[in-house]
PDB file of N, CA and C in Angstrom:
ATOM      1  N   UNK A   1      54.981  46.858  28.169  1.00  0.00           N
ATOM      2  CA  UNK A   1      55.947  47.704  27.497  1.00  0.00           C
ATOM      3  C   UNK A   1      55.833  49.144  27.962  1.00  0.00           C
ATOM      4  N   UNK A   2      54.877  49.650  28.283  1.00  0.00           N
ATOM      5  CA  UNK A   2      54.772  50.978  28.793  1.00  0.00           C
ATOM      6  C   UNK A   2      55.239  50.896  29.932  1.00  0.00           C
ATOM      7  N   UNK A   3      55.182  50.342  31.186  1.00  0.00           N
ATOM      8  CA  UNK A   3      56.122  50.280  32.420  1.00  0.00           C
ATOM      9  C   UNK A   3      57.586  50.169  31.644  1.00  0.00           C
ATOM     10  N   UNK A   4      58.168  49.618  30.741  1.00  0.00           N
ATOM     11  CA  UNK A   4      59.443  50.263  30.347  1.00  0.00           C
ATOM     12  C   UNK A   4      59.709  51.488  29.797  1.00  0.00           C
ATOM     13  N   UNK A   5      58.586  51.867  28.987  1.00  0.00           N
ATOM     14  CA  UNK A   5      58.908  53.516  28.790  1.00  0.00           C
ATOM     15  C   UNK A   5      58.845  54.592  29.701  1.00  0.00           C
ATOM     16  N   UNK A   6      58.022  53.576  30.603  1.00  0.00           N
ATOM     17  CA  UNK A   6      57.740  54.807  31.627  1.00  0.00           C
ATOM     18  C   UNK A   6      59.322  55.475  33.079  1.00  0.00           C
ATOM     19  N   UNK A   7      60.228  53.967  32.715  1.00  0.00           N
ATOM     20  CA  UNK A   7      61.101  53.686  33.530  1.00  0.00           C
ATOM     21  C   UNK A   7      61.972  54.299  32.493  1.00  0.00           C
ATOM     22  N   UNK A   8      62.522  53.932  31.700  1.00  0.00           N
ATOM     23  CA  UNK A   8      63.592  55.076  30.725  1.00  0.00           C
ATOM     24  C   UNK A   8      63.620  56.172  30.047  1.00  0.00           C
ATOM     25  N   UNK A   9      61.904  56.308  30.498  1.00  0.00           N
ATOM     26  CA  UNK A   9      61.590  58.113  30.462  1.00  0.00           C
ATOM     27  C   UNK A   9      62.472  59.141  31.536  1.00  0.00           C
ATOM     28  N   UNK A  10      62.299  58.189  32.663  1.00  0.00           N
ATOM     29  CA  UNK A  10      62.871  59.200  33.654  1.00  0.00           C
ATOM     30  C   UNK A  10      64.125  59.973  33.442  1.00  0.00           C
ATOM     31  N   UNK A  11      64.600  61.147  34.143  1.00  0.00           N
ATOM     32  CA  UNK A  11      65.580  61.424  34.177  1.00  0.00           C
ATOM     33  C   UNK A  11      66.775  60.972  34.908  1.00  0.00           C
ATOM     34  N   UNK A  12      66.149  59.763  35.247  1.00  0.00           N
ATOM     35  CA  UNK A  12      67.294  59.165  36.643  1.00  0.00           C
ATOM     36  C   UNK A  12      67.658  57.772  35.210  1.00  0.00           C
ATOM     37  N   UNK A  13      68.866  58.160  35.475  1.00  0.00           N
ATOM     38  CA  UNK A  13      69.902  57.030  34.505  1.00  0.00           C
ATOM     39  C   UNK A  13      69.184  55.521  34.626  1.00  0.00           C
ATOM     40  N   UNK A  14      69.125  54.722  33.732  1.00  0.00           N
ATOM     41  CA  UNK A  14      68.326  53.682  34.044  1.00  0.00           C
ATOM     42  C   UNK A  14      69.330  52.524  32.806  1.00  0.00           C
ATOM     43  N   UNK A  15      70.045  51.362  33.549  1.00  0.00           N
ATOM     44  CA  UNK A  15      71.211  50.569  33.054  1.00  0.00           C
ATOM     45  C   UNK A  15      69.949  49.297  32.688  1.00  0.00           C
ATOM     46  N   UNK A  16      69.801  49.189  31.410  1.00  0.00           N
ATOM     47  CA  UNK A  16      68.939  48.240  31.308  1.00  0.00           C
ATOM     48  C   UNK A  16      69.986  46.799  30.310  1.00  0.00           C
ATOM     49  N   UNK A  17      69.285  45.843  30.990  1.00  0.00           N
ATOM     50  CA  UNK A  17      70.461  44.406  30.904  1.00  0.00           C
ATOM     51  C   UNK A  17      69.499  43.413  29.484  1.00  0.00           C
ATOM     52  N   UNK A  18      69.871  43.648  28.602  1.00  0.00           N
ATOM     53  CA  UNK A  18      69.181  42.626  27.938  1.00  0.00           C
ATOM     54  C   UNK A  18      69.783  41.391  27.695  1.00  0.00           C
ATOM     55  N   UNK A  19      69.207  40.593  27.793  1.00  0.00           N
ATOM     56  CA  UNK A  19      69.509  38.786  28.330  1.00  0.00           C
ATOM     57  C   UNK A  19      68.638  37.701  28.207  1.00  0.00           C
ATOM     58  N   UNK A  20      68.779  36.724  27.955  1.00  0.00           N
ATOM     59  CA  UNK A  20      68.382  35.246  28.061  1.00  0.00           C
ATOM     60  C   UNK A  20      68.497  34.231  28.962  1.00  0.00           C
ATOM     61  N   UNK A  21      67.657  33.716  29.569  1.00  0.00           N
ATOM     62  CA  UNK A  21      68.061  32.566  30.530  1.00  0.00           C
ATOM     63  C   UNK A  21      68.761  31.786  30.129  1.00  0.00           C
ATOM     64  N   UNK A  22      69.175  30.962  29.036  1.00  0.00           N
ATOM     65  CA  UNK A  22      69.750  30.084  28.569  1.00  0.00           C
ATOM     66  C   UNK A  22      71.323  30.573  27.964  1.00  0.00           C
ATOM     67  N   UNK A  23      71.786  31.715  28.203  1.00  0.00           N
ATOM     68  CA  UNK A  23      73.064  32.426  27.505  1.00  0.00           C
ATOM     69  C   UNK A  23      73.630  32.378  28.967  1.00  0.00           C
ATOM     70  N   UNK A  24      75.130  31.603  28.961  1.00  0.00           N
ATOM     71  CA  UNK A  24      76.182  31.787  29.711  1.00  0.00           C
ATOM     72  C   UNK A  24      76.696  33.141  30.043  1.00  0.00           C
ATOM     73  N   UNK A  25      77.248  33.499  28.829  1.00  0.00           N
ATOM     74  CA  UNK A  25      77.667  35.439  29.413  1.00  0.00           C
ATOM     75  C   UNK A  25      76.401  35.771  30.206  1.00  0.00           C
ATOM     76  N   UNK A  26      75.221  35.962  29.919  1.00  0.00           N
ATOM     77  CA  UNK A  26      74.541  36.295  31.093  1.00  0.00           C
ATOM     78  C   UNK A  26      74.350  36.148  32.060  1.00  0.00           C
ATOM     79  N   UNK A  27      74.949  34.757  32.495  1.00  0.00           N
ATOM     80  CA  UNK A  27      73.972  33.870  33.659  1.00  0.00           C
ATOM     81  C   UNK A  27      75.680  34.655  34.456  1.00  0.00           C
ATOM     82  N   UNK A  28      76.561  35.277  33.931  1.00  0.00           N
ATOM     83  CA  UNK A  28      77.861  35.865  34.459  1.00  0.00           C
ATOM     84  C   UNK A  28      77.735  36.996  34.860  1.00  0.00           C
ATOM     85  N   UNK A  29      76.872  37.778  33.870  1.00  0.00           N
ATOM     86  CA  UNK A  29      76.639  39.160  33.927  1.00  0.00           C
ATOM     87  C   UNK A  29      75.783  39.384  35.272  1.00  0.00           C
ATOM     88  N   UNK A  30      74.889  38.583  35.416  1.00  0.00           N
ATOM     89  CA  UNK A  30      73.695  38.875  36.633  1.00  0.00           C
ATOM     90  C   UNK A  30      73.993  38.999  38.054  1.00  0.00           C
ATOM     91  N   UNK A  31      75.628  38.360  38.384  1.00  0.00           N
ATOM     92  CA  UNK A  31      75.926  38.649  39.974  1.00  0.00           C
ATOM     93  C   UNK A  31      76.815  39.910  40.201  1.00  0.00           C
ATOM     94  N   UNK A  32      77.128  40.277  38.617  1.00  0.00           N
ATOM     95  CA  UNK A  32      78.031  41.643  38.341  1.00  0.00           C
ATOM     96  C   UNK A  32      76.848  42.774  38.388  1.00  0.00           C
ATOM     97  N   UNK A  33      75.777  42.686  37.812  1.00  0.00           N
ATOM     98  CA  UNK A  33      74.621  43.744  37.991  1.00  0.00           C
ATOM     99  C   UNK A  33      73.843  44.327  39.369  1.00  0.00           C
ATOM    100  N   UNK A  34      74.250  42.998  40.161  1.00  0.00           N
ATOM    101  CA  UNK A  34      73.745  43.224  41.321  1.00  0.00           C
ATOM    102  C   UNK A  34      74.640  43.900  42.296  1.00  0.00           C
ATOM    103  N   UNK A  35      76.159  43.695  42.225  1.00  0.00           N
ATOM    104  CA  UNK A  35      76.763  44.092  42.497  1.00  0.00           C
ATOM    105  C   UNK A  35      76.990  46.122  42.576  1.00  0.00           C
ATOM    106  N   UNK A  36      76.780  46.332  41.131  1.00  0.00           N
ATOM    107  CA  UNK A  36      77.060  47.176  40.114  1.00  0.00           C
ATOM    108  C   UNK A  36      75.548  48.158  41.213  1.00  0.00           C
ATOM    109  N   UNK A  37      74.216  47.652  41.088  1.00  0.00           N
ATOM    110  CA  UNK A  37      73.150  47.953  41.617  1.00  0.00           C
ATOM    111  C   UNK A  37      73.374  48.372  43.189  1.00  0.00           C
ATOM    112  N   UNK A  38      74.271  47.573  44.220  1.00  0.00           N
ATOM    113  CA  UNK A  38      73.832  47.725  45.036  1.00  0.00           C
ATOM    114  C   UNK A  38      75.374  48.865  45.404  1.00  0.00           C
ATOM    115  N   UNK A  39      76.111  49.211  44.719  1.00  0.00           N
ATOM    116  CA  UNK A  39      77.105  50.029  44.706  1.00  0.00           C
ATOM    117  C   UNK A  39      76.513  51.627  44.226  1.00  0.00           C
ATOM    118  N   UNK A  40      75.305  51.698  43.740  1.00  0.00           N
ATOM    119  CA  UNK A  40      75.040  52.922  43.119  1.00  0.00           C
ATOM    120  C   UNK A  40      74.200  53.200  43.632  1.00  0.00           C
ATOM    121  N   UNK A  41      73.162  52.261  44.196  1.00  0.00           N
ATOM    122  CA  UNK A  41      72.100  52.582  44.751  1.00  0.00           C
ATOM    123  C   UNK A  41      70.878  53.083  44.445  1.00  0.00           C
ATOM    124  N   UNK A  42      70.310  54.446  44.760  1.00  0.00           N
ATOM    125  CA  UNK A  42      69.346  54.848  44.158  1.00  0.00           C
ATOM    126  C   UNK A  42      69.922  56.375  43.221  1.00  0.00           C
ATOM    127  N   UNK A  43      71.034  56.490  42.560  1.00  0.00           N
ATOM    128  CA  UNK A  43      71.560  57.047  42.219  1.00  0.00           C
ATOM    129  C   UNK A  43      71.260  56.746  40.391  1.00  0.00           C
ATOM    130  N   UNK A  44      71.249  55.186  40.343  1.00  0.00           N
ATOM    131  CA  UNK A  44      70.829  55.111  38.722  1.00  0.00           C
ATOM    132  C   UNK A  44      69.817  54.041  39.355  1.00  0.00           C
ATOM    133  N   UNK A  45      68.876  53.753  37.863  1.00  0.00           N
ATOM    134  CA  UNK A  45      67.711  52.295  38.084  1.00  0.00           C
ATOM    135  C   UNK A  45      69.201  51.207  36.976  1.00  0.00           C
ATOM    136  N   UNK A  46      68.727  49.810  38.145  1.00  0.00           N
ATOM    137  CA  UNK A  46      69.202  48.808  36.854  1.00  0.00           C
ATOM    138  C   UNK A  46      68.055  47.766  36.639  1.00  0.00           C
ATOM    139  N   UNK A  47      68.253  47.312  35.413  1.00  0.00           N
ATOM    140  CA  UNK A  47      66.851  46.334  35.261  1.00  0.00           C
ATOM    141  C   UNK A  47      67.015  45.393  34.260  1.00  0.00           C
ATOM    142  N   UNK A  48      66.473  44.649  34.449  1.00  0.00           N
ATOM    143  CA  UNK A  48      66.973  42.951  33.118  1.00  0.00           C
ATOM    144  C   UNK A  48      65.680  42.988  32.257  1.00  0.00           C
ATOM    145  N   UNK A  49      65.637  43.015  31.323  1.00  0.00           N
ATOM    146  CA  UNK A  49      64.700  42.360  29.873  1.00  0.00           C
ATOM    147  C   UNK A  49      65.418  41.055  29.275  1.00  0.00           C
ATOM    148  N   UNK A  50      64.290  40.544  29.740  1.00  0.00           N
ATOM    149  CA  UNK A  50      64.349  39.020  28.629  1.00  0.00           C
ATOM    150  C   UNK A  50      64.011  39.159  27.359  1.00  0.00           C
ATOM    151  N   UNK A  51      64.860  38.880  26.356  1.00  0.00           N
ATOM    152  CA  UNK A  51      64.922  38.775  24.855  1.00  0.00           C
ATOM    153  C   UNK A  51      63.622  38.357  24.652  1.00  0.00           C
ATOM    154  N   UNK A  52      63.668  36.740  25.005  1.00  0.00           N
ATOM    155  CA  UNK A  52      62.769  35.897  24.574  1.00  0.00           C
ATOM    156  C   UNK A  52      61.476  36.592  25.131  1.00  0.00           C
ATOM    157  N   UNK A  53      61.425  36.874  26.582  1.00  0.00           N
ATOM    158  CA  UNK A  53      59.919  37.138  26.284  1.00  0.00           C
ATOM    159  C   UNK A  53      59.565  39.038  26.059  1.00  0.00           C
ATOM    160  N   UNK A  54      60.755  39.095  25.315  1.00  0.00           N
ATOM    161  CA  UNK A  54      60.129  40.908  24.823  1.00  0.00           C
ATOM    162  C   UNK A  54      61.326  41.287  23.817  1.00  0.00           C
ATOM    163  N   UNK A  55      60.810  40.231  22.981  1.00  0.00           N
ATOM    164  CA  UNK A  55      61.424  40.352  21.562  1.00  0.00           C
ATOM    165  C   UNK A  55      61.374  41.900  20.680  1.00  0.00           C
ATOM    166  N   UNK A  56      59.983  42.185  20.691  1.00  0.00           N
ATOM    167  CA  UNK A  56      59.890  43.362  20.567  1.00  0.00           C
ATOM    168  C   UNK A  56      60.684  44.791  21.002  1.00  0.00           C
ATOM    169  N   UNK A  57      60.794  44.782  21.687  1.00  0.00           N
ATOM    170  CA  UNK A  57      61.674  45.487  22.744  1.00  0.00           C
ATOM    171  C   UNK A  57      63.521  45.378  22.051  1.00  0.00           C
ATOM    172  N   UNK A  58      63.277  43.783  22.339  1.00  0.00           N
ATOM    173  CA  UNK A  58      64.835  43.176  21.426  1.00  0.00           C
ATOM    174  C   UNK A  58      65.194  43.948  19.771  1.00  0.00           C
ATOM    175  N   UNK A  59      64.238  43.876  19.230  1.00  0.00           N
ATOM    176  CA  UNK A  59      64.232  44.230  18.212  1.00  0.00           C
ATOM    177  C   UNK A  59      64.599  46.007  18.355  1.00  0.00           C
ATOM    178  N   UNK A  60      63.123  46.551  19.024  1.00  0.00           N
ATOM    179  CA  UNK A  60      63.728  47.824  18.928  1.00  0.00           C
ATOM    180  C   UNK A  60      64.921  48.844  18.843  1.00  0.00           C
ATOM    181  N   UNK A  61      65.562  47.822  19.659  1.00  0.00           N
ATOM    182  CA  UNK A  61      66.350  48.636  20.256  1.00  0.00           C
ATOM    183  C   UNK A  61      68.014  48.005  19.880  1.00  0.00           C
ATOM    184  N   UNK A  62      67.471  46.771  18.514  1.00  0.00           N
ATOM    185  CA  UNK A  62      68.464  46.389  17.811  1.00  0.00           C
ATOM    186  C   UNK A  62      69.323  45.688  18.733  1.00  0.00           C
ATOM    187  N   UNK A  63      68.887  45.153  19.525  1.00  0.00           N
ATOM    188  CA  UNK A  63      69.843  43.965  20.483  1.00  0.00           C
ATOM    189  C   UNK A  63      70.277  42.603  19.259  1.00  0.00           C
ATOM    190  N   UNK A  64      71.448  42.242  18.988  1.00  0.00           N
ATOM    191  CA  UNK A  64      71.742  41.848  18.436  1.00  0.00           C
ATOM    192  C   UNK A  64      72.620  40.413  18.705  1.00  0.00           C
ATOM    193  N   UNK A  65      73.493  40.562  19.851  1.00  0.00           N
ATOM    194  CA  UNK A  65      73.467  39.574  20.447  1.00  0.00           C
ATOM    195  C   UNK A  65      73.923  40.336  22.418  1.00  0.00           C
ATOM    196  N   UNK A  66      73.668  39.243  23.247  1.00  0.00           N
ATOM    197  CA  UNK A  66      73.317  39.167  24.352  1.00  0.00           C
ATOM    198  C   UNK A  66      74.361  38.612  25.560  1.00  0.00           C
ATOM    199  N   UNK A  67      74.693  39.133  26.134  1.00  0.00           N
ATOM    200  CA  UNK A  67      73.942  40.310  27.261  1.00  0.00           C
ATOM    201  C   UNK A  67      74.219  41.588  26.452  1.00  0.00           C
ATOM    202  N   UNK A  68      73.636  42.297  26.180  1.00  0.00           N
ATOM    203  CA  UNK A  68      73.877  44.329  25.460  1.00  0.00           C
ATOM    204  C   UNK A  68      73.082  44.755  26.678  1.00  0.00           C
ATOM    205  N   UNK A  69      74.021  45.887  27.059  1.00  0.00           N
ATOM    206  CA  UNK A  69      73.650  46.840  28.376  1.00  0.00           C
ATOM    207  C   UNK A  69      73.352  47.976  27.453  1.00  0.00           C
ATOM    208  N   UNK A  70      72.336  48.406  27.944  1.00  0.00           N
ATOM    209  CA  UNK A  70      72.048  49.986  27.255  1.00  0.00           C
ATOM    210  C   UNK A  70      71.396  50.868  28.642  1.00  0.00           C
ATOM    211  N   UNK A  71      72.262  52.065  28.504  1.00  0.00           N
ATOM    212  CA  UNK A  71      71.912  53.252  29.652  1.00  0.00           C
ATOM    213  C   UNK A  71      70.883  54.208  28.995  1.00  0.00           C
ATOM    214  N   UNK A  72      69.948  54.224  29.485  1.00  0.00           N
ATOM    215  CA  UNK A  72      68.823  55.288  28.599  1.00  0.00           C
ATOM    216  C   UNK A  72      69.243  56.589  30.123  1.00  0.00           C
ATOM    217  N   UNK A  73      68.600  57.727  29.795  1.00  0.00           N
ATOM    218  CA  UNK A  73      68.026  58.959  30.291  1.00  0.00           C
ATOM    219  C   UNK A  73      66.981  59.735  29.288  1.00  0.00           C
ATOM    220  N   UNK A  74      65.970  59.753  29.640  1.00  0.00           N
ATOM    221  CA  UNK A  74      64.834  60.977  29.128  1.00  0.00           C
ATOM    222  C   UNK A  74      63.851  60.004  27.950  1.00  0.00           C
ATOM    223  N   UNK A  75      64.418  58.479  28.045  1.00  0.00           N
ATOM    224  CA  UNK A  75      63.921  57.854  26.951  1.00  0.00           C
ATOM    225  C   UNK A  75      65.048  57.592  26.122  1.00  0.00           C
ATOM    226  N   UNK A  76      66.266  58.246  26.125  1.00  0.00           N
ATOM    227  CA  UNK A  76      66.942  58.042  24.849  1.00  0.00           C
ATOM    228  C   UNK A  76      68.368  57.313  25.290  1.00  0.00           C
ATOM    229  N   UNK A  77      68.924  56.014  24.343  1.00  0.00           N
ATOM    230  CA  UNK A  77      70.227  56.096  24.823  1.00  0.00           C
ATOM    231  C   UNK A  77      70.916  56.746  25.022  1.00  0.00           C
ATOM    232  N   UNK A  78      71.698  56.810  25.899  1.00  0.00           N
ATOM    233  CA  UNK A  78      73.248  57.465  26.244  1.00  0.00           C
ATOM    234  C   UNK A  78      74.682  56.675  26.347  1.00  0.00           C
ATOM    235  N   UNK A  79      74.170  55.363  26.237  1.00  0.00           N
ATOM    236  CA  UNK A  79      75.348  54.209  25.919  1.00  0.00           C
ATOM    237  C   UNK A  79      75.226  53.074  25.702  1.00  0.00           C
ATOM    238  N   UNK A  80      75.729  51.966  25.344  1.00  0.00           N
ATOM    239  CA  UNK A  80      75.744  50.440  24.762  1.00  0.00           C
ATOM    240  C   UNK A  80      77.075  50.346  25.023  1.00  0.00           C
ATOM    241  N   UNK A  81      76.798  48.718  25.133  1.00  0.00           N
ATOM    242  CA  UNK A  81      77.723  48.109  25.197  1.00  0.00           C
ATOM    243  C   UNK A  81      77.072  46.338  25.112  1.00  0.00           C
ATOM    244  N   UNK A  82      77.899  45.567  24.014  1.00  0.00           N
ATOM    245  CA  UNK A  82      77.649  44.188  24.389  1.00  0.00           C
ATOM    246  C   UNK A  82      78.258  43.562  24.778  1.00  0.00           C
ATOM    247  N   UNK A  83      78.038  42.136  25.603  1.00  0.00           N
ATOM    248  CA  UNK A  83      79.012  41.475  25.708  1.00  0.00           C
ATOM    249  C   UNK A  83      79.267  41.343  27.511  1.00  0.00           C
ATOM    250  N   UNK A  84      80.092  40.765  28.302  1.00  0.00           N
ATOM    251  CA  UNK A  84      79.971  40.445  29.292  1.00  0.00           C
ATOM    252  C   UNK A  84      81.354  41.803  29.674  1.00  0.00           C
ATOM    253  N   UNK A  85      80.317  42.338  30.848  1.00  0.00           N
ATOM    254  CA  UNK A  85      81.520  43.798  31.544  1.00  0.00           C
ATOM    255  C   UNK A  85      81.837  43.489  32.811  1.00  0.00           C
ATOM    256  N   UNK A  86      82.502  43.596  32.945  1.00  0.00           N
ATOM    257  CA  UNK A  86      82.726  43.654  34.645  1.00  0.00           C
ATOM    258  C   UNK A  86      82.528  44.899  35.397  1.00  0.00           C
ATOM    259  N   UNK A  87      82.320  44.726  36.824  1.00  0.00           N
ATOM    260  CA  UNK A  87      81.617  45.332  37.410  1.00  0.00           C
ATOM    261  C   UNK A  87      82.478  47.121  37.319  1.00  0.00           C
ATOM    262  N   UNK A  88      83.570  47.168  37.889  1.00  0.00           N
ATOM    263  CA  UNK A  88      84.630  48.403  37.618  1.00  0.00           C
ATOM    264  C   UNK A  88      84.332  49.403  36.728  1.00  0.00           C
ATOM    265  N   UNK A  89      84.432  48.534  35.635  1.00  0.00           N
ATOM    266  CA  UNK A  89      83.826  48.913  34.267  1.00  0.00           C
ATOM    267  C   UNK A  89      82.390  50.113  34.497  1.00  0.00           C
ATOM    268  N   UNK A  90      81.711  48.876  35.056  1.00  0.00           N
ATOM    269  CA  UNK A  90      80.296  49.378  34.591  1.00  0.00           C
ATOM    270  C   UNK A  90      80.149  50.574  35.655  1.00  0.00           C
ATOM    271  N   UNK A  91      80.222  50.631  36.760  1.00  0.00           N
ATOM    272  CA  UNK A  91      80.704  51.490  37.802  1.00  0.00           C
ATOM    273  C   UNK A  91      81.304  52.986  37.021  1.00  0.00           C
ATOM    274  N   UNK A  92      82.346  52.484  36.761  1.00  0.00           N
ATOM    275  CA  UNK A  92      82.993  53.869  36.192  1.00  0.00           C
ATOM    276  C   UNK A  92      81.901  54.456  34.939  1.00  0.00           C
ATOM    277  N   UNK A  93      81.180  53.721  34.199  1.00  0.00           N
ATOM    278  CA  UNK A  93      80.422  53.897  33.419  1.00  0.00           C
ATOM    279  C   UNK A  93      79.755  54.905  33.463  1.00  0.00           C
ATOM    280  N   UNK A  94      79.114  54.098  34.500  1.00  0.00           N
ATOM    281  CA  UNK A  94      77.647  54.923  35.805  1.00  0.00           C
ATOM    282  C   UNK A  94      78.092  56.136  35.568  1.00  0.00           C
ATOM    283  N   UNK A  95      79.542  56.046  36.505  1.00  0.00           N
ATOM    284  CA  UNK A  95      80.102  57.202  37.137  1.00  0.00           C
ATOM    285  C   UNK A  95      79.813  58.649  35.904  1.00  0.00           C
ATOM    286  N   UNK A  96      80.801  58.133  34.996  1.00  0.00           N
ATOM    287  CA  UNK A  96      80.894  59.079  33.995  1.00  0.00           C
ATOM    288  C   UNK A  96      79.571  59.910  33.185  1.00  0.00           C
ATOM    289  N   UNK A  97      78.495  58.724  33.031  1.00  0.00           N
ATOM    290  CA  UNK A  97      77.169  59.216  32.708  1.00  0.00           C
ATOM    291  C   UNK A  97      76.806  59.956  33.405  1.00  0.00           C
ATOM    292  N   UNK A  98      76.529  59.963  34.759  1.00  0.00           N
ATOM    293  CA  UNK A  98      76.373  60.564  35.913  1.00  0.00           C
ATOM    294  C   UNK A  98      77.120  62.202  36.298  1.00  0.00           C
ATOM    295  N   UNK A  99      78.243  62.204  35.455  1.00  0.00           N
ATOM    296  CA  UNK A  99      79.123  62.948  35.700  1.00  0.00           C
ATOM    297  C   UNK A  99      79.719  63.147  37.341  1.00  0.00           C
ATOM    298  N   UNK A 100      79.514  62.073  37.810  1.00  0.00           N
ATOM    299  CA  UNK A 100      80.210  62.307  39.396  1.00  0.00           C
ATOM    300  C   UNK A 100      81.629  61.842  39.620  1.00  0.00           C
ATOM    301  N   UNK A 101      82.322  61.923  40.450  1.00  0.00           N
ATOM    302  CA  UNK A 101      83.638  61.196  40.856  1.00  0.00           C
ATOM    303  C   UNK A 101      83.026  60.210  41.478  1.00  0.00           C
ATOM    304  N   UNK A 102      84.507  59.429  41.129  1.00  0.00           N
ATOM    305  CA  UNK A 102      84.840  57.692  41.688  1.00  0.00           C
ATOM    306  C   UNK A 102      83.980  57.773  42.820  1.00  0.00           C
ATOM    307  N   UNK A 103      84.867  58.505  44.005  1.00  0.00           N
ATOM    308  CA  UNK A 103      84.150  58.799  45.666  1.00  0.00           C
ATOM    309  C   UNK A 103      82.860  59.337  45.524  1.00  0.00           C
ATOM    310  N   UNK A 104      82.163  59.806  44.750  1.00  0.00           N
ATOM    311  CA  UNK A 104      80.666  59.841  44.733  1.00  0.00           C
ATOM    312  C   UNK A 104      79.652  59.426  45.017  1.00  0.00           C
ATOM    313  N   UNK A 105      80.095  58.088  44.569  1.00  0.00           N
ATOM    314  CA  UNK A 105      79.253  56.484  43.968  1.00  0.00           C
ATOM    315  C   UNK A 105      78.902  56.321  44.972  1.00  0.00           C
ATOM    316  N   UNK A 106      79.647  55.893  46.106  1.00  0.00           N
ATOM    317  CA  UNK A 106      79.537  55.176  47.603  1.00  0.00           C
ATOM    318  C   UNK A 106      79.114  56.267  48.651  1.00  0.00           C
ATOM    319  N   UNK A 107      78.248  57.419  48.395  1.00  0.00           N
ATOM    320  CA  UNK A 107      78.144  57.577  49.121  1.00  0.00           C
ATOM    321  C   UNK A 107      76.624  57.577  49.053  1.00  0.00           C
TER     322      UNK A 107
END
């Protein structure tokens, strides 16, 4: 658990995926994250938590049902969302947290 605080401490935007192996919306969400990841680059962190094995975590942070994306900076949220997003979406998301333009992203 401290390698996660230590990762949404940072000041670099960090899109964390909470999920289950056994949940469909997720097993959807995971080729959209990678996507989403390899479009932003080292610009934000993205990263998956398993419910099941960091319930705790689940709890904390009031995951309620699954996939819930939460964007931390400095430790603290800066956004949620549950439910299955598509990639555009999450992109522009980035974007906006980030405060950069569209043409930003890719570069």
């Amino acid at each position: 658990m401290s390698e996660f605080t230590d990762i949404i401490g940072q000041s670099k935007l960090t899109l964390v995926d909470f999920y289950a192996t056994w949940c469909g919306p997720c097993k959807m969400q995971a080729p959209i994250l990678e996507y989403v990841k390899n479009r932003v680059g080292d610009k934000a962190n993205v990263i998956k938590i398993d419910v099941d094995k960091n319930q705790d975590l689940a709890r904390q942070y009031r995951v309620q049902s699954i996939p819930t994306l939460i964007a931390f900076r400095d430790g603290e949220p800066v956004w949620r969302g549950a439910g299955l997003h598509q990639a555009d979406q999450l992109v522009a998301k980035i974007n906006e947290l980030l405060n950069v333009k569209d043409w930003d992203i890719d570069r």
